[in-house]
N, C-alpha and C. Protein backbone atom coordinates (compact mmCIF):
# COMPACT_ATOMS: atom_id res chain seq x y z
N UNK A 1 0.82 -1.20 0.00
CA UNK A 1 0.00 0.00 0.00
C UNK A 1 0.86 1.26 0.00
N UNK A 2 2.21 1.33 0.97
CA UNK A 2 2.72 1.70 0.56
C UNK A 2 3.66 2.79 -0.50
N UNK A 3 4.28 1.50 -0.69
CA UNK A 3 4.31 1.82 -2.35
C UNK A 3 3.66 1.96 -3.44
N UNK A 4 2.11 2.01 -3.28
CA UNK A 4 1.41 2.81 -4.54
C UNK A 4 1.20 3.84 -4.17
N UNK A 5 1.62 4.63 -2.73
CA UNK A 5 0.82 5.94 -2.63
C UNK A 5 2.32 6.47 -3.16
N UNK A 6 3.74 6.04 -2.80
CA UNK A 6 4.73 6.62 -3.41
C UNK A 6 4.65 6.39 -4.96
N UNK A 7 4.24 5.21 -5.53
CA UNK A 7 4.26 5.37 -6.91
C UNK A 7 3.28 6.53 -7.39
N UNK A 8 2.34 6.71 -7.03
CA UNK A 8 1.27 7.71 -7.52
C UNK A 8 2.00 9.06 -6.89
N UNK A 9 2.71 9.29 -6.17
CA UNK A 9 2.98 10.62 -5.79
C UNK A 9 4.21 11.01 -6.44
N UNK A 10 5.02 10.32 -7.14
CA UNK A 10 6.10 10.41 -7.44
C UNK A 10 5.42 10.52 -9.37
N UNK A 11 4.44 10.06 -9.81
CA UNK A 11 3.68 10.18 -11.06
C UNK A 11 3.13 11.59 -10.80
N UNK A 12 2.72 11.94 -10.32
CA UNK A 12 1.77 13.56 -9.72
C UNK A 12 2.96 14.38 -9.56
N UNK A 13 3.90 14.11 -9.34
CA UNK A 13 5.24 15.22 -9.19
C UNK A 13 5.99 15.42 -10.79
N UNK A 14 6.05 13.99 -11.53
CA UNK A 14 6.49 14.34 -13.09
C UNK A 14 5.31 14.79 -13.74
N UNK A 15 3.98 15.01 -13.44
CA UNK A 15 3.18 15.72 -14.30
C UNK A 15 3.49 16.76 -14.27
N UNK A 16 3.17 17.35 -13.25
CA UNK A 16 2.86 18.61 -12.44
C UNK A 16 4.39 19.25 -12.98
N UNK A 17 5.87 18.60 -12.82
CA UNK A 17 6.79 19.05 -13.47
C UNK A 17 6.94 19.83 -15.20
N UNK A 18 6.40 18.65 -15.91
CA UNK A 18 5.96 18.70 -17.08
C UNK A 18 4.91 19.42 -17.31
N UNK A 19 4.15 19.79 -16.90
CA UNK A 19 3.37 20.86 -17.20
C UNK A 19 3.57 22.22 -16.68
N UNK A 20 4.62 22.52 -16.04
CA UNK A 20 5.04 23.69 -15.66
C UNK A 20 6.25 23.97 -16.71
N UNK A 21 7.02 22.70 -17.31
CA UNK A 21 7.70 22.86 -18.21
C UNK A 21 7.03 23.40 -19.78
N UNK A 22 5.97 22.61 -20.24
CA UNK A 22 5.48 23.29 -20.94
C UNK A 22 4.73 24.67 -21.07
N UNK A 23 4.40 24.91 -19.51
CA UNK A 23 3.90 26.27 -19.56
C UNK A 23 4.79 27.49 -19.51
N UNK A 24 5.88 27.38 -19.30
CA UNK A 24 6.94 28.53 -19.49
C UNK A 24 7.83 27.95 -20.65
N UNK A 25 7.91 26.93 -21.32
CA UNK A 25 8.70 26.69 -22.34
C UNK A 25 9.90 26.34 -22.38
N UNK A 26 11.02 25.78 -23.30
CA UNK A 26 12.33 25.89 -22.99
C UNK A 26 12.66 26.96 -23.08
N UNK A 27 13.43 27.65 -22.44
CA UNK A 27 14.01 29.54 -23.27
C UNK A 27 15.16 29.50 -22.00
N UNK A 28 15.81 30.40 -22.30
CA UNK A 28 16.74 30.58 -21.87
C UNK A 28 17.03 32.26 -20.91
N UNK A 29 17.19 32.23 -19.51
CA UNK A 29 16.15 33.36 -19.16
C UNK A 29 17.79 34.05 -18.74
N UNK A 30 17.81 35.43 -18.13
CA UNK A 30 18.47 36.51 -17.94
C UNK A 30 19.16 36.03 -16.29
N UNK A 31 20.54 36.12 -16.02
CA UNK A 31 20.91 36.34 -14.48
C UNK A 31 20.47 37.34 -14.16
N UNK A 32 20.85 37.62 -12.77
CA UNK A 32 20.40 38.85 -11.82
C UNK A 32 21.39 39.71 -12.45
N UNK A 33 22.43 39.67 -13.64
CA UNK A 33 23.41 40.51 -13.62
C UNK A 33 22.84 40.97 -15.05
N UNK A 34 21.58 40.48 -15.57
CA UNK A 34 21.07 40.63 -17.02
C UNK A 34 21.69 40.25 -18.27
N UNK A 35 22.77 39.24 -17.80
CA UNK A 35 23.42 38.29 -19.13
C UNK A 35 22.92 36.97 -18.99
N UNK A 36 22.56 37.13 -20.67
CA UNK A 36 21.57 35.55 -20.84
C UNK A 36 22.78 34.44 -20.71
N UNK A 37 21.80 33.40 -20.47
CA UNK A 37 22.53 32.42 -19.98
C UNK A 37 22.81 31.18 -21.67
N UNK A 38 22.15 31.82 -22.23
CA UNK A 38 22.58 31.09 -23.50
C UNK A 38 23.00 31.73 -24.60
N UNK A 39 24.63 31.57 -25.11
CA UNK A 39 25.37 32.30 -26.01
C UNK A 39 24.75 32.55 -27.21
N UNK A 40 23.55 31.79 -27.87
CA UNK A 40 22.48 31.97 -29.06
C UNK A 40 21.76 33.07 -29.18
N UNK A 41 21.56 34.07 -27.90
CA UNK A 41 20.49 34.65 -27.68
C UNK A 41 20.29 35.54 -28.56
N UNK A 42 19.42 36.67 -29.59
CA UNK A 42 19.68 37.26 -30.57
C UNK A 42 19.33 38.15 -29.73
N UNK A 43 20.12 39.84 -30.18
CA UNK A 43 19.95 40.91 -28.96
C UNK A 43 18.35 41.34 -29.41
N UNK A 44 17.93 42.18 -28.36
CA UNK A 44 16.66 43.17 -28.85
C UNK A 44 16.85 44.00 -30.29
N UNK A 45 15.80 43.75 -31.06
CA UNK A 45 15.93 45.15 -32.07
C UNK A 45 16.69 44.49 -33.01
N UNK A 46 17.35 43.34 -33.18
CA UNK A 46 18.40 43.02 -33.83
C UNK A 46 17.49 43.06 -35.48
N UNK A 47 18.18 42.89 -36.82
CA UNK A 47 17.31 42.77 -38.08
C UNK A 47 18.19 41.52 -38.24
N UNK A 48 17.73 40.86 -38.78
CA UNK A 48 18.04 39.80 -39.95
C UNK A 48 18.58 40.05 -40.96
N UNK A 49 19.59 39.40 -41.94
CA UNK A 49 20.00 39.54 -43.29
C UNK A 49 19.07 39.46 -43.76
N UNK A 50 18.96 39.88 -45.33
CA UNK A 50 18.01 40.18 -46.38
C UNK A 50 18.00 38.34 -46.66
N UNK A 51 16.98 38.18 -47.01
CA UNK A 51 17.14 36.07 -47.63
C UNK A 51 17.78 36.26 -48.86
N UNK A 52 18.64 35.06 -49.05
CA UNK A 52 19.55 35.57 -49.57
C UNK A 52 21.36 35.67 -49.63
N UNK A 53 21.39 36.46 -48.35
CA UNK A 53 22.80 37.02 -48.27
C UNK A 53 23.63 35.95 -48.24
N UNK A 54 23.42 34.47 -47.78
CA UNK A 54 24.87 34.03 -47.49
C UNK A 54 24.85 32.83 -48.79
N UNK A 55 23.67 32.65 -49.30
CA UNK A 55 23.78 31.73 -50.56
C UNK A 55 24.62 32.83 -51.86
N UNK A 56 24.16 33.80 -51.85
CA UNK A 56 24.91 35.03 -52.87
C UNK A 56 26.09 34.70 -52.51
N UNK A 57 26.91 34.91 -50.97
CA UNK A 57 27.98 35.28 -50.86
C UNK A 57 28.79 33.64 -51.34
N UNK A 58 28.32 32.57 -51.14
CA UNK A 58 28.54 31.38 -51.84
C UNK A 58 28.97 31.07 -52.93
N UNK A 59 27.86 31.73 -54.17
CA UNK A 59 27.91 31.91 -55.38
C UNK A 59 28.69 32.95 -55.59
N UNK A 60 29.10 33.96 -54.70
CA UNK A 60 30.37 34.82 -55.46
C UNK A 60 31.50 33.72 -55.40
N UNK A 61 31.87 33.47 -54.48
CA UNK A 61 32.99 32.99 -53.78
C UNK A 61 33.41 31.50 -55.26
N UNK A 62 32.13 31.02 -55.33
CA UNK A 62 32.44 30.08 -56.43
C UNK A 62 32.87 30.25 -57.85
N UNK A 63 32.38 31.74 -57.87
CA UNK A 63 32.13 32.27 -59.44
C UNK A 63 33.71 33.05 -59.90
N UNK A 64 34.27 33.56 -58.42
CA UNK A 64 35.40 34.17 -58.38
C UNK A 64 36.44 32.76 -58.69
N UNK A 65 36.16 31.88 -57.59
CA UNK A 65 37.26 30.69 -58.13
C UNK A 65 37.29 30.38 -59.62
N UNK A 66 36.20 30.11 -60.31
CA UNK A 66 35.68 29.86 -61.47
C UNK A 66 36.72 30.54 -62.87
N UNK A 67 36.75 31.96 -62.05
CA UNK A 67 37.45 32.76 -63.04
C UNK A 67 38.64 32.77 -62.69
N UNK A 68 38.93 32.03 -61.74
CA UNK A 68 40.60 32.21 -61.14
C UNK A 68 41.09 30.79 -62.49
N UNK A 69 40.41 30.29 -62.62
CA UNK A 69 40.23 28.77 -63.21
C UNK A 69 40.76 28.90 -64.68
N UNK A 70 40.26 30.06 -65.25
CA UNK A 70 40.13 30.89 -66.75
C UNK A 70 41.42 30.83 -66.51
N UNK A 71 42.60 31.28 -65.61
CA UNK A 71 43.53 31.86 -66.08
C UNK A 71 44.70 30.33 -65.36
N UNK A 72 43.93 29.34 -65.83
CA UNK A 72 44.80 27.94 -65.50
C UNK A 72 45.26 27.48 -67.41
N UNK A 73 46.81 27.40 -67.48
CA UNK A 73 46.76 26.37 -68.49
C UNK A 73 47.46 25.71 -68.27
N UNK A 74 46.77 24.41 -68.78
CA UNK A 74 47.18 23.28 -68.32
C UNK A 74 47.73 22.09 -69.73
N UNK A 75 48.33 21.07 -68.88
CA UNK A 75 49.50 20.29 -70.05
C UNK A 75 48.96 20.11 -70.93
N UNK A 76 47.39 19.99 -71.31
CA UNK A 76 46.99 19.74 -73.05
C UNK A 76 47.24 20.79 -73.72
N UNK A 77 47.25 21.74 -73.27
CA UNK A 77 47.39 23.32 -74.51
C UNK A 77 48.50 23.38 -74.60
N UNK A 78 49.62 22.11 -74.63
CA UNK A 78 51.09 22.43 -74.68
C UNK A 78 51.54 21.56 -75.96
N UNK A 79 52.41 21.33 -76.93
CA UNK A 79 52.17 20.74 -78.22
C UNK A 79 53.60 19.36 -77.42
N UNK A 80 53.14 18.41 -76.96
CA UNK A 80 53.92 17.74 -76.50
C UNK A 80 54.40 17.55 -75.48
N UNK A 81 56.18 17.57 -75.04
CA UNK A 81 56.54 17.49 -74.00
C UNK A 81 57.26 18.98 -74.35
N UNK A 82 56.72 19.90 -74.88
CA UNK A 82 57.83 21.22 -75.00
C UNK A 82 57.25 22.60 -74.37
N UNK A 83 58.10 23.52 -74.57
CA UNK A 83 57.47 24.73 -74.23
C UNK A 83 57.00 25.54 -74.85
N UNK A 84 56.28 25.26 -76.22
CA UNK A 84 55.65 25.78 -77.16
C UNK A 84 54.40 25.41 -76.90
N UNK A 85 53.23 26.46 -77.22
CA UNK A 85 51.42 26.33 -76.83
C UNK A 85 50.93 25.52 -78.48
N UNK A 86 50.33 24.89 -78.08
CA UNK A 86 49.33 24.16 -79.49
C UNK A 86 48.53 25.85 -80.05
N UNK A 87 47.61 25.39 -80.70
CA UNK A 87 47.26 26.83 -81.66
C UNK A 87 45.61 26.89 -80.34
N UNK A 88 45.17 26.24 -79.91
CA UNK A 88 44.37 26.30 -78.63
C UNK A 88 45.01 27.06 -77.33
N UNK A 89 45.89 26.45 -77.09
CA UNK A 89 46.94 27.40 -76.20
C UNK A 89 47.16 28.80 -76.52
N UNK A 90 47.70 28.82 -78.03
CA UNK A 90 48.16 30.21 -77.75
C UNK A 90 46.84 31.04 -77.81
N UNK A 91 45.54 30.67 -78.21
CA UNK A 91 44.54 31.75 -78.51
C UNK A 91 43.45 31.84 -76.56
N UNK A 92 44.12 30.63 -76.13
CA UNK A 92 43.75 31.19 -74.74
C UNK A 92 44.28 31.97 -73.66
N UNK A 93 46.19 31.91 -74.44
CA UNK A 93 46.62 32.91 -73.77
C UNK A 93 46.53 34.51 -73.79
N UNK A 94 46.31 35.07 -75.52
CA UNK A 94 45.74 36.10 -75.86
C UNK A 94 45.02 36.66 -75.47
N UNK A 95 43.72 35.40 -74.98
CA UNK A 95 42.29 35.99 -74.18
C UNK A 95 42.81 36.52 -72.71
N UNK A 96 43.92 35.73 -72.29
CA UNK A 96 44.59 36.30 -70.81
C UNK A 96 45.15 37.46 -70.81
N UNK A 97 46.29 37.68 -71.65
CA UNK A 97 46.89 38.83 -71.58
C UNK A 97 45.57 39.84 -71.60
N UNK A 98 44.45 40.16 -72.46
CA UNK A 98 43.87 40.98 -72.62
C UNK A 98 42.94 41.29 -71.18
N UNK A 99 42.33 40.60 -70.57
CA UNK A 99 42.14 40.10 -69.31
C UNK A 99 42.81 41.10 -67.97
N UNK A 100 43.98 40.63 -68.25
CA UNK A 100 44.58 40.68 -66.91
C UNK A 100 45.36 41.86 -66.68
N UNK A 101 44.83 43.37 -67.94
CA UNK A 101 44.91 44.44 -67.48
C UNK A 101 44.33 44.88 -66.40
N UNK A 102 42.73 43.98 -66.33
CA UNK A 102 41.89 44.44 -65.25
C UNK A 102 41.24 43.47 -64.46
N UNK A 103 41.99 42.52 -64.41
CA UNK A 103 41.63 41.16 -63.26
C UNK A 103 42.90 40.75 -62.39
N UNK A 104 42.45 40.49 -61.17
CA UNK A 104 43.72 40.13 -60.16
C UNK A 104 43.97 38.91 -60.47
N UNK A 105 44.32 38.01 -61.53
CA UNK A 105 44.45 36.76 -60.92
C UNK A 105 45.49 36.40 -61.37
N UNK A 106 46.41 35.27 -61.07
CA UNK A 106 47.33 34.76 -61.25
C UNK A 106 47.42 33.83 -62.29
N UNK A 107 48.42 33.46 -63.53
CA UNK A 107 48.57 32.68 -64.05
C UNK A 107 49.28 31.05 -63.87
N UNK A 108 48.34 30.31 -63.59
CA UNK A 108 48.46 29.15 -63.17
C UNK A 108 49.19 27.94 -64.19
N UNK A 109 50.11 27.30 -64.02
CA UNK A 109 50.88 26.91 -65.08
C UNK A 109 50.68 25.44 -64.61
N UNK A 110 50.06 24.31 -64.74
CA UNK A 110 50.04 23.20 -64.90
C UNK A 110 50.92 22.46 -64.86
N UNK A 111 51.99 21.72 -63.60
CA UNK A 111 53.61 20.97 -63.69
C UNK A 111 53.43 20.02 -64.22
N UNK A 112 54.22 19.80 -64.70
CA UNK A 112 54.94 18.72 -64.64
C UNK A 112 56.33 17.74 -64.37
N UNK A 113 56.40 16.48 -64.87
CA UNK A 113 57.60 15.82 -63.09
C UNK A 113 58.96 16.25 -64.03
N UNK A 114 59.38 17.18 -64.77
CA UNK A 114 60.20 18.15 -65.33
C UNK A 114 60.54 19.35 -64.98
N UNK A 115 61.15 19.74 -64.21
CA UNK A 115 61.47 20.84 -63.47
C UNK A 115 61.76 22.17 -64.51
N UNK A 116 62.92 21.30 -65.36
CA UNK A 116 63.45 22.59 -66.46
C UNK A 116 62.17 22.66 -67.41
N UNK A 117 61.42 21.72 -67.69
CA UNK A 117 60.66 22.28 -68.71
C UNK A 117 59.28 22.42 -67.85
N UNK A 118 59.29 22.46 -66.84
CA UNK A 118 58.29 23.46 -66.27
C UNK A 118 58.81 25.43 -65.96
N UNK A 119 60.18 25.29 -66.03
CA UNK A 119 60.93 26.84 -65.70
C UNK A 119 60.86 26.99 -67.25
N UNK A 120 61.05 26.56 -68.08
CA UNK A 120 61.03 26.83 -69.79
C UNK A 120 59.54 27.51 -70.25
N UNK A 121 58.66 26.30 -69.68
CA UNK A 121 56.69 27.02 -70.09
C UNK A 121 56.72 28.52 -69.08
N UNK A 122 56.66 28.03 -68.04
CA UNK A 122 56.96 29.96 -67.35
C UNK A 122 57.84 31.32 -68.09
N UNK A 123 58.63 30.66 -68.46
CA UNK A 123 59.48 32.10 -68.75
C UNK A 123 58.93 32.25 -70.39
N UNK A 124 58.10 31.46 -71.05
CA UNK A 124 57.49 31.31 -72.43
C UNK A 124 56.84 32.58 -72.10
N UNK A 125 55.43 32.21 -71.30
CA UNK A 125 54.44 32.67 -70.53
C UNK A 125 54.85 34.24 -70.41
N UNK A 126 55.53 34.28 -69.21
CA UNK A 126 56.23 35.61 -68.84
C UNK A 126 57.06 36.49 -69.89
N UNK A 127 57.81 35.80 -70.89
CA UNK A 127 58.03 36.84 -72.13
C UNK A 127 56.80 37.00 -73.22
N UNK A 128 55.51 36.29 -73.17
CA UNK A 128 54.55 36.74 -73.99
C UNK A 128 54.29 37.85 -73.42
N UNK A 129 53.67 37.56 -72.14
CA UNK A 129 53.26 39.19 -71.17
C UNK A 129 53.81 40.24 -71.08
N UNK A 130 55.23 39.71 -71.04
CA UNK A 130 56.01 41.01 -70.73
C UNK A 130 55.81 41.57 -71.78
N UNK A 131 55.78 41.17 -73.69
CA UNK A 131 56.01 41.87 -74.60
C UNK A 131 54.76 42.56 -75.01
N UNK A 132 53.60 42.15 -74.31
CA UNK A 132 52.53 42.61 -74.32
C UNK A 132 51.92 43.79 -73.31
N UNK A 133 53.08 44.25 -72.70
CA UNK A 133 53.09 45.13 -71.70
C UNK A 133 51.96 45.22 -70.43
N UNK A 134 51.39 43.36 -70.36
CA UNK A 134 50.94 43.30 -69.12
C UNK A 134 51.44 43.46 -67.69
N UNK A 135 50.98 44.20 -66.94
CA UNK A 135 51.31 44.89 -64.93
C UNK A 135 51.88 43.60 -64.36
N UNK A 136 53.06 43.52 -63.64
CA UNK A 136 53.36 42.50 -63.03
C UNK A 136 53.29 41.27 -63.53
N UNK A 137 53.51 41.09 -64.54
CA UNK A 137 53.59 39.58 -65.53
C UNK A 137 54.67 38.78 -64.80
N UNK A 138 55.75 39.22 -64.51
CA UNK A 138 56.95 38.55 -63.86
C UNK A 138 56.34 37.28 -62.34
N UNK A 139 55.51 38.39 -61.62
CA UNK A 139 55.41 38.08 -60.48
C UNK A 139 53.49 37.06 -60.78
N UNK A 140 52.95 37.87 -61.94
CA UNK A 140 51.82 36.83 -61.66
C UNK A 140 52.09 35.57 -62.57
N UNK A 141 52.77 35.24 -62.77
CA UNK A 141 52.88 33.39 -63.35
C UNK A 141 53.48 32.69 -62.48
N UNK A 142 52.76 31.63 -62.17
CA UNK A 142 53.57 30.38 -61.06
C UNK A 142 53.23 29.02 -61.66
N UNK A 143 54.23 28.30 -61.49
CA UNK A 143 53.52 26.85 -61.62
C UNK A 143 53.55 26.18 -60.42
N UNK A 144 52.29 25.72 -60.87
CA UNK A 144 51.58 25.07 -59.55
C UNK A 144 50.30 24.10 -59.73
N UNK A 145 49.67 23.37 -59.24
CA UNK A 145 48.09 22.68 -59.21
C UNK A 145 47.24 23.73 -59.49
N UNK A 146 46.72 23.63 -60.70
CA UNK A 146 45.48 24.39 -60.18
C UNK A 146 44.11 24.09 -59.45
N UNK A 147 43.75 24.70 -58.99
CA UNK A 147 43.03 24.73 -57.96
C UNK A 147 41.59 23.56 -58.25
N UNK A 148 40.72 23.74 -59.65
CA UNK A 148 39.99 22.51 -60.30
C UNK A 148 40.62 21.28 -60.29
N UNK A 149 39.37 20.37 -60.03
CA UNK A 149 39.59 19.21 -59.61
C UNK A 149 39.58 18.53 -61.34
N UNK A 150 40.12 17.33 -61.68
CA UNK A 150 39.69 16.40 -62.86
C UNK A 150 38.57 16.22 -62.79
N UNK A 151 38.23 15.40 -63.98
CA UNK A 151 36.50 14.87 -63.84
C UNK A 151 36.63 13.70 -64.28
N UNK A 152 35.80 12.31 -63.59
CA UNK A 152 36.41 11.56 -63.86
C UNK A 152 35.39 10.96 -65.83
N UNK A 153 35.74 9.88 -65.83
CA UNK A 153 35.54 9.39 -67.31
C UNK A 153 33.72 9.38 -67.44
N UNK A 154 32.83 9.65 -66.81
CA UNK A 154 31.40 9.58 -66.28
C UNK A 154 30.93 10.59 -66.76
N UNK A 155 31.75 11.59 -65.82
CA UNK A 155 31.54 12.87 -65.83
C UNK A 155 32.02 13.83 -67.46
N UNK A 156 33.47 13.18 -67.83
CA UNK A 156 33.36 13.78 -68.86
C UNK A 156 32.56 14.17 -70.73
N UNK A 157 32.16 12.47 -70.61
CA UNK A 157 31.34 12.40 -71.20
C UNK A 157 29.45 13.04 -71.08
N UNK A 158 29.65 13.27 -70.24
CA UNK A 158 28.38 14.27 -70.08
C UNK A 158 28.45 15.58 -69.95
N UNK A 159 30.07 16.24 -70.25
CA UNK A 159 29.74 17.17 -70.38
C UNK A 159 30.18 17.80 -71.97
N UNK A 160 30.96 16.65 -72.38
CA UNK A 160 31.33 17.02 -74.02
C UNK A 160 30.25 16.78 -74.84
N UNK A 161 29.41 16.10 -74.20
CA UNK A 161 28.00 15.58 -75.21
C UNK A 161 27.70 16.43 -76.42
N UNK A 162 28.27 17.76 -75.65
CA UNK A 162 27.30 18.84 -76.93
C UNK A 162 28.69 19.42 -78.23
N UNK A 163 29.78 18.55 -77.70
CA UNK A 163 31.10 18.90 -78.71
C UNK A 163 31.13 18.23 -79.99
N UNK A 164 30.69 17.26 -79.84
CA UNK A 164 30.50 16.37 -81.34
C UNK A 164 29.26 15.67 -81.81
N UNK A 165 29.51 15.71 -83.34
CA UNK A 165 28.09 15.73 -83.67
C UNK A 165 27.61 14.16 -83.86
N UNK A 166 26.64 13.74 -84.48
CA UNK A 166 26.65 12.30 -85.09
C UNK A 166 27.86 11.32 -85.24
N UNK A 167 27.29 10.59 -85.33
CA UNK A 167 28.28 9.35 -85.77
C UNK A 167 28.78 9.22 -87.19
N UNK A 168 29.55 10.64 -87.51
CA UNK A 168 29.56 10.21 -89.45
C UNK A 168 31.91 10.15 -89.07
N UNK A 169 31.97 10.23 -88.13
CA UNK A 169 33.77 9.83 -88.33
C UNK A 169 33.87 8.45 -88.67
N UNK A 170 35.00 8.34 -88.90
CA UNK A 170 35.26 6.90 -89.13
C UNK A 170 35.63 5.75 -88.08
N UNK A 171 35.56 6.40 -86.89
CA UNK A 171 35.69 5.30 -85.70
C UNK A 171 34.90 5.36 -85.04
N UNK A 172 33.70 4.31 -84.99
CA UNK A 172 32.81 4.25 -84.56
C UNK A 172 31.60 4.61 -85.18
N UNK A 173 31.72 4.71 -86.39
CA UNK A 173 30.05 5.31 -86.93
C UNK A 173 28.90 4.25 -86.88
N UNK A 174 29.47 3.31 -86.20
CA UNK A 174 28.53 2.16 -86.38
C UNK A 174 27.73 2.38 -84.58
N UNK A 175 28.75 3.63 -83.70
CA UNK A 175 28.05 3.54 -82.67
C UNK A 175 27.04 4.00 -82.69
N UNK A 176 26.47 5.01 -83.73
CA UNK A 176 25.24 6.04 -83.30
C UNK A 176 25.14 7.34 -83.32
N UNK A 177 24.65 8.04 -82.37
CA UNK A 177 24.44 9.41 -82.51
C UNK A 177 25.64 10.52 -81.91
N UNK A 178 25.51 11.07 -81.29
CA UNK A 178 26.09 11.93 -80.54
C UNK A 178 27.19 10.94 -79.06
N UNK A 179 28.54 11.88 -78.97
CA UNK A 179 29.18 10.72 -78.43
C UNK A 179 28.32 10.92 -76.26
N UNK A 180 28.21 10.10 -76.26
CA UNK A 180 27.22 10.04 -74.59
C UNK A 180 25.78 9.04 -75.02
N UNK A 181 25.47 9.23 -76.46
CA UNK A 181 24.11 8.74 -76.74
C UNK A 181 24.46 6.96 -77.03
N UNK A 182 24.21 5.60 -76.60
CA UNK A 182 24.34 4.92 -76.49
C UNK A 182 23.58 4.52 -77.92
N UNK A 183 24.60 2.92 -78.68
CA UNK A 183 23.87 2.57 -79.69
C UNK A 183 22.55 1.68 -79.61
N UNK A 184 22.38 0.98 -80.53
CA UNK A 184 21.42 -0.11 -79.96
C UNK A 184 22.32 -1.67 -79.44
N UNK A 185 23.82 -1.39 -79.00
CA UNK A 185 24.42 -2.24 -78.96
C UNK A 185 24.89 -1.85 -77.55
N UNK A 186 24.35 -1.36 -76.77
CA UNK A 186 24.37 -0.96 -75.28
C UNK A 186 25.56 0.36 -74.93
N UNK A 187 26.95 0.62 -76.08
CA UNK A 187 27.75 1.57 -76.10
C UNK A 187 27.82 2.43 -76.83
N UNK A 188 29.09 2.80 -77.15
CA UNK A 188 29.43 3.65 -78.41
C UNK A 188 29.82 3.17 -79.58
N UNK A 189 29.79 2.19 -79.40
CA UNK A 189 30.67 1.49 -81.05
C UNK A 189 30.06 0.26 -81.17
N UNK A 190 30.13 -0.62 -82.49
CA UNK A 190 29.45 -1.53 -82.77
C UNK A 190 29.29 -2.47 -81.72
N UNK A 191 30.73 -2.29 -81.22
CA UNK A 191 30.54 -3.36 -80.19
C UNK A 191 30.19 -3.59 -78.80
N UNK A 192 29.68 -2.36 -78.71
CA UNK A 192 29.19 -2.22 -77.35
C UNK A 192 30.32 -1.31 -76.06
N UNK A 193 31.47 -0.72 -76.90
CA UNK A 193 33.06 -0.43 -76.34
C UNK A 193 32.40 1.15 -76.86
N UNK A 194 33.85 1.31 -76.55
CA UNK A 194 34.02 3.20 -76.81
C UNK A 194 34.09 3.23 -78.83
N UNK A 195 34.02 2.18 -79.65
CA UNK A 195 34.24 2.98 -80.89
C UNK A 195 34.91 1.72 -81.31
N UNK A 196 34.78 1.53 -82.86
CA UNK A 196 35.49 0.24 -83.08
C UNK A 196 36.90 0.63 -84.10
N UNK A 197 37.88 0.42 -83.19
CA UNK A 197 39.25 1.21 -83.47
C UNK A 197 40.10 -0.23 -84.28
C-alpha cells in the first residue's frame, strides 16, 4: 500500500513538473546581472539579413574561383613534351593577356615531373606578357596545381555531349548518334566499347 501511494505521488510530481515545463517553455532566461545564460540569444531590435545574403555570398565565392580557373593552363594546350602552346593554347593565352589588365588573378601553369621544362613554359608565358606590356607579368605566373579538380571518365562524357556531332567519323560510326548517346548495342561502337578502333 505503501508503495502505490509513493508510486502515484512520485507520477503527480512528473506531471505537475511537465506541465510547468510546458507552460513557461524551454528559453533561456536573464541572471540577476542581465546576461543571458545562452550564447544563441539574438539581442533586442536586432534585423536579420536580407534572404539571400549568405547563398549570394557562396555563389560569389564560387564564381570568383571559377574565373581564377580561366587563367589555368594546363599540359593539353602544350604541343607535346615542349614549351611551345598548341594553336588552342596560344589563342587562350591572348584571351589572358587581354584580361589581366583588369583582373587580379594569377597565371596558373600546370607541372609537370620536369622541373626545367616546367621553368622553360613559365618564362614562355612571362616573355609573352612582358612583350605585351601586361602589370606585373613577372610576379603573376607560377607553376603550380590548379586549384579545379579532374573529372572523372562519367563525368566527362556528359559534359562534351554537346562537342561532337553524329556518328559520321570513321571510328565508330557504327556507334550512333552523338558521343554520350548509347547505340542499340548498349555503347558507343558496334561493339558495345568506346568505338570500333
Amino acid at each position: 500500500m505503501a508503495n502505490e501511494i509513493n508510486r502515484r505521488s512520485l507520477i503527480g510530481r512528473l506531471l505537475a513538473l511537465g506541465a510547468i515545463s510546458l507552460a513557461t517553455g524551454c528559453r533561456c532566461t536573464d541572471d540577476f546581472l542581465g546576461i543571458g545564460k545562452c550564447g544563441d540569444e539574438v539581442p533586442r531590435g536586432a534585423i536579420p539579413q536580407p534572404i539571400g545574403t549568405y547563398s549570394c555570398q557562396w555563389q560569389q565565392a564560387q564564381m570568383t574561383r571559377a574565373e581564377q580557373d580561366d587563367f589555368a593552363i594546363y599540359e593539353k594546350e602544350w604541343i607535346d613534351r615542349t614549351a611551345q602552346l598548341s594553336d588552342a593554347g596560344r589563342d587562350h593565352l591572348l584571351s589572358l593577356a587581354k584580361r589581366m589588365a583588369t583582373e587580379p588573378f594569377t597565371v596558373v601553369i600546370e607541372p609537370t615531373s620536369d622541373a626545367a621544362l616546367n621553368e622553360a613554359r613559365r618564362a614562355e608565358i612571362m616573355q609573352y606578357l612582358i612583350i605585351r606590356e601586361v602589370p606585373g607579368a613577372e610576379e603573376r605566373v607560377i607553376t603550380a596545381n590548379p586549384d579545379a579538380e579532374g573529372m572523372l571518365g562519367q563525368e566527362s562524357i556528359r559534359v562534351t555531349r554537346g562537342y561532337f556531332s553524329g556518328g559520321n567519323s570513321s571510328r565508330g560510326q557504327n556507334g550512333g548518334g552523338q558521343l554520350g548517346q548509347p547505340s542499340s548495342g548498349g555503347g558507343f561502337g558496334s561493339s558495345g566499347g568506346f568505338g570500333s578502333y
